[in-house]
C-alpha atoms as a PDB file:
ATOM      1  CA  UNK A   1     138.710 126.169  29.769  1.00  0.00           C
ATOM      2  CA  UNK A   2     135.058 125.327  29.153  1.00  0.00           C
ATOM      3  CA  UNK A   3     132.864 124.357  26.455  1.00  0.00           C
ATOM      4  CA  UNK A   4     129.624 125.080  25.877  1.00  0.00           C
ATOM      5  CA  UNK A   5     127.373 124.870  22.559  1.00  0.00           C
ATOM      6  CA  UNK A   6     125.825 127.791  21.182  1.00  0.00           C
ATOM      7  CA  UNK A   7     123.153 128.805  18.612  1.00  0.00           C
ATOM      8  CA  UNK A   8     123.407 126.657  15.610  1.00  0.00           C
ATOM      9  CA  UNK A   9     124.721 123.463  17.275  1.00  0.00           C
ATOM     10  CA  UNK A  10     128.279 124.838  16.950  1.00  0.00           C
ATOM     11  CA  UNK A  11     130.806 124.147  19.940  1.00  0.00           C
ATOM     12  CA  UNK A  12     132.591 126.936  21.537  1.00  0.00           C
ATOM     13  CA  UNK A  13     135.385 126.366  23.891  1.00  0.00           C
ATOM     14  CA  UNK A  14     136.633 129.372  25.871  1.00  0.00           C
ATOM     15  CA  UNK A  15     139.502 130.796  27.877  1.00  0.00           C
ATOM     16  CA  UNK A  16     139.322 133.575  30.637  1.00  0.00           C
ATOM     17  CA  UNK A  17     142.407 135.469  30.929  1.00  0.00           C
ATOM     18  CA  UNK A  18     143.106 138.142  33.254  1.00  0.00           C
ATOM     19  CA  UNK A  19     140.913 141.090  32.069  1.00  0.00           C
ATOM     20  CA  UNK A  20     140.200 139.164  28.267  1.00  0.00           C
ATOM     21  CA  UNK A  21     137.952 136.828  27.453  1.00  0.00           C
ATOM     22  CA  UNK A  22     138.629 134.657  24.304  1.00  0.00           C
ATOM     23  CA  UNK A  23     136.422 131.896  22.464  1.00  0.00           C
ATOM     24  CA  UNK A  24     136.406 129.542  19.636  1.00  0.00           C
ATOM     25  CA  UNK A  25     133.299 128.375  17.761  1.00  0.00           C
ATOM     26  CA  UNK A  26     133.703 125.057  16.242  1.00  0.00           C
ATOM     27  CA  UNK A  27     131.009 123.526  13.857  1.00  0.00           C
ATOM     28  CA  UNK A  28     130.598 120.487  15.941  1.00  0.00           C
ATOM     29  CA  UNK A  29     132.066 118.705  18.602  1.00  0.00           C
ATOM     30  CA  UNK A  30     134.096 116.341  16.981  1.00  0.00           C
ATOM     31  CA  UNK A  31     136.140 119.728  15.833  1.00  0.00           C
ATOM     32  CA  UNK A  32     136.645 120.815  19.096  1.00  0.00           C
ATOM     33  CA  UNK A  33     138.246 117.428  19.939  1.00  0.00           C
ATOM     34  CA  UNK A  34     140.566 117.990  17.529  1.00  0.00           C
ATOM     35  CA  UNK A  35     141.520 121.613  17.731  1.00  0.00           C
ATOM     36  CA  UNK A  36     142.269 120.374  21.634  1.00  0.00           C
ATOM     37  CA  UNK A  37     144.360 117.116  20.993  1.00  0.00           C
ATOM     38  CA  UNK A  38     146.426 119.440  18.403  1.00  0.00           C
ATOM     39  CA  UNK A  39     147.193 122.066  21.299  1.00  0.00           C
ATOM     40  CA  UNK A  40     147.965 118.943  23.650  1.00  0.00           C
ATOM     41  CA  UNK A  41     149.977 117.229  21.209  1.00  0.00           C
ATOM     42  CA  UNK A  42     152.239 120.884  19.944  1.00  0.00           C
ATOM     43  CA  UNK A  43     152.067 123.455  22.684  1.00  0.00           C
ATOM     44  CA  UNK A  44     155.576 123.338  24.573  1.00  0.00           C
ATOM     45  CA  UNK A  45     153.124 123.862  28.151  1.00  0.00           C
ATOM     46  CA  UNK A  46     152.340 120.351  27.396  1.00  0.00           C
ATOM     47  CA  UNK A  47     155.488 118.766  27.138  1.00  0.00           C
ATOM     48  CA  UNK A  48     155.292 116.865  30.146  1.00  0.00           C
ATOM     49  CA  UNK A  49     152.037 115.058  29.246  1.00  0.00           C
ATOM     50  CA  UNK A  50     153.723 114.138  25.623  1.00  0.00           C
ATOM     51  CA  UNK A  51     156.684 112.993  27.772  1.00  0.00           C
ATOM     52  CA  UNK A  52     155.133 110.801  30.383  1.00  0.00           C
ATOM     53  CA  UNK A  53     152.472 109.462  27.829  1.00  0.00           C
ATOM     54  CA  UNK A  54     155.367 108.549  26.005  1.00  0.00           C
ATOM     55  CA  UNK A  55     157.014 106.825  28.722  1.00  0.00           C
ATOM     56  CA  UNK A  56     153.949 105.273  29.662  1.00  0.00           C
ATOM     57  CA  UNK A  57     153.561 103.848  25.459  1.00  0.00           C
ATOM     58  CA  UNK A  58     157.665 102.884  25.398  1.00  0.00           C
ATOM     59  CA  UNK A  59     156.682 100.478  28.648  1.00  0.00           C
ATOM     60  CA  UNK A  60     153.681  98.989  26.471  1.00  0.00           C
ATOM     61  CA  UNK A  61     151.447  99.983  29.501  1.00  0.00           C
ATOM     62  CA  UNK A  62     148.256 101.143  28.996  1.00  0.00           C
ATOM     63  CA  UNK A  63     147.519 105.220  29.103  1.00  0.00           C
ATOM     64  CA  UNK A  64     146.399 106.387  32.394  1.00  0.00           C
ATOM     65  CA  UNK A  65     144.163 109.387  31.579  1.00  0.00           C
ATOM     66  CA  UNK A  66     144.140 109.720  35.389  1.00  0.00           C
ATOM     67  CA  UNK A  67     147.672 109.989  36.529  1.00  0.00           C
ATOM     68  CA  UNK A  68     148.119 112.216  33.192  1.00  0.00           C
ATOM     69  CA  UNK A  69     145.658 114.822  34.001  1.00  0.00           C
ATOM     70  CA  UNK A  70     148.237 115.567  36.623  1.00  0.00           C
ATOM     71  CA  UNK A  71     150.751 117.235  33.505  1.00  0.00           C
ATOM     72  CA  UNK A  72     147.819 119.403  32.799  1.00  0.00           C
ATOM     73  CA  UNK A  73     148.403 122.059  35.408  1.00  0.00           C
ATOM     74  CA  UNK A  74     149.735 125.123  32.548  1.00  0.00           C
ATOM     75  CA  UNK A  75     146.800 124.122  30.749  1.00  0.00           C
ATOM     76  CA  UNK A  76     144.617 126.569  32.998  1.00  0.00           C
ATOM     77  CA  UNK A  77     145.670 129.772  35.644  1.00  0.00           C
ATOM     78  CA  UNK A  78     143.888 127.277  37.733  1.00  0.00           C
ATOM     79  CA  UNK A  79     146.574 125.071  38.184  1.00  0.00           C
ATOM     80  CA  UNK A  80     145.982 122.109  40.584  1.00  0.00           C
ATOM     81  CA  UNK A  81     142.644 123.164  40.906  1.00  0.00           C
ATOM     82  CA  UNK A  82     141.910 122.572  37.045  1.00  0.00           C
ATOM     83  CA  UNK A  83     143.060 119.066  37.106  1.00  0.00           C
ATOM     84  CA  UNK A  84     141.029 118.621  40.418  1.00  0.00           C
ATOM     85  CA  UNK A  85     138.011 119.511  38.204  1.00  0.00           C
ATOM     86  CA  UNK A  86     139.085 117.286  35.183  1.00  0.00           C
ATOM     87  CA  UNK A  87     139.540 114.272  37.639  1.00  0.00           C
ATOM     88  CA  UNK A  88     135.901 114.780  39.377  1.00  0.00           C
ATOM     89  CA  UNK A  89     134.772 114.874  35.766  1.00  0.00           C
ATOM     90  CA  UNK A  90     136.511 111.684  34.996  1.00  0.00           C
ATOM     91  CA  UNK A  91     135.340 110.253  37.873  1.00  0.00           C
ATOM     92  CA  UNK A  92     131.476 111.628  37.969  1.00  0.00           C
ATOM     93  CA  UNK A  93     131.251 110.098  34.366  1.00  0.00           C
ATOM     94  CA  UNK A  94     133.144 107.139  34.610  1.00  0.00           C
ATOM     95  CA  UNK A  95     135.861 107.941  31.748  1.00  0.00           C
ATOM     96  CA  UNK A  96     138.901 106.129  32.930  1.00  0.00           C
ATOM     97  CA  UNK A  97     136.739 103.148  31.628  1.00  0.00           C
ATOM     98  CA  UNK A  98     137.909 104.855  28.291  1.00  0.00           C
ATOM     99  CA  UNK A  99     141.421 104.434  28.945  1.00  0.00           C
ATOM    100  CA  UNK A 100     141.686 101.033  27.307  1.00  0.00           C
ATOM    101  CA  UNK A 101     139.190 102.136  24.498  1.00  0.00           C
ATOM    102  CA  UNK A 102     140.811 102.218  20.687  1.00  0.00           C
ATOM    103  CA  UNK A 103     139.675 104.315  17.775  1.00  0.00           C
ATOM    104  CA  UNK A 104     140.330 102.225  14.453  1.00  0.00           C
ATOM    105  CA  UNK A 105     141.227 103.844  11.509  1.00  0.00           C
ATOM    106  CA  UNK A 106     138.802 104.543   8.174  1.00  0.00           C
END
């Protein structure tokens, strides 16, 4: 998976396959969010992420974006070496600060 933005401002966020290449264009980046939560949150690959998340919410403990990246390894042919990436990522930028962050609703 990668993401990249393209002529036009518009996102794309692409998957190689063996011998195919697919990508989808999204207007802006907020879309892209979205379209991703929604294959997180109804894909059957993911439903150990949905299951320890919930686990984690059912113990009122705060999500650990960390420790779930771990679920993510169907989410690429890269396997362990995906969520290896995600992680330096989360570490390089200092995300797990998000962990505790809250969106409030318009």
């Amino acid at each position: 998976m990668f993401h990249f933005t393209v002529r036009g401002g518009k996102t794309a966020v692409g998957v190689a396959q063996p011998g195919t290449f697919q990508m989808r264009a999204y207007a802006n980046l907020s879309d892209a969010v979205d379209a991703y939560v929604a294959n997180l949150n109804t894909h059957p690959a993911y439903k150990v992420f949905r299951d320890q998340r919930a686990k984690l919410r059912n113990a009122g403990e705060n999500l650990d974006g960390y420790a779930l990246a771990n679920t993510l390894l169907r989410y690429s042919e890269l396997g362990v070496q995906y969520v290896n990436a995600v992680r330096l990522i989360m570490r390089t930028e200092k995300l797990m600060a998000l962990d505790e962050a809250r969106l409030d609703r318009l």
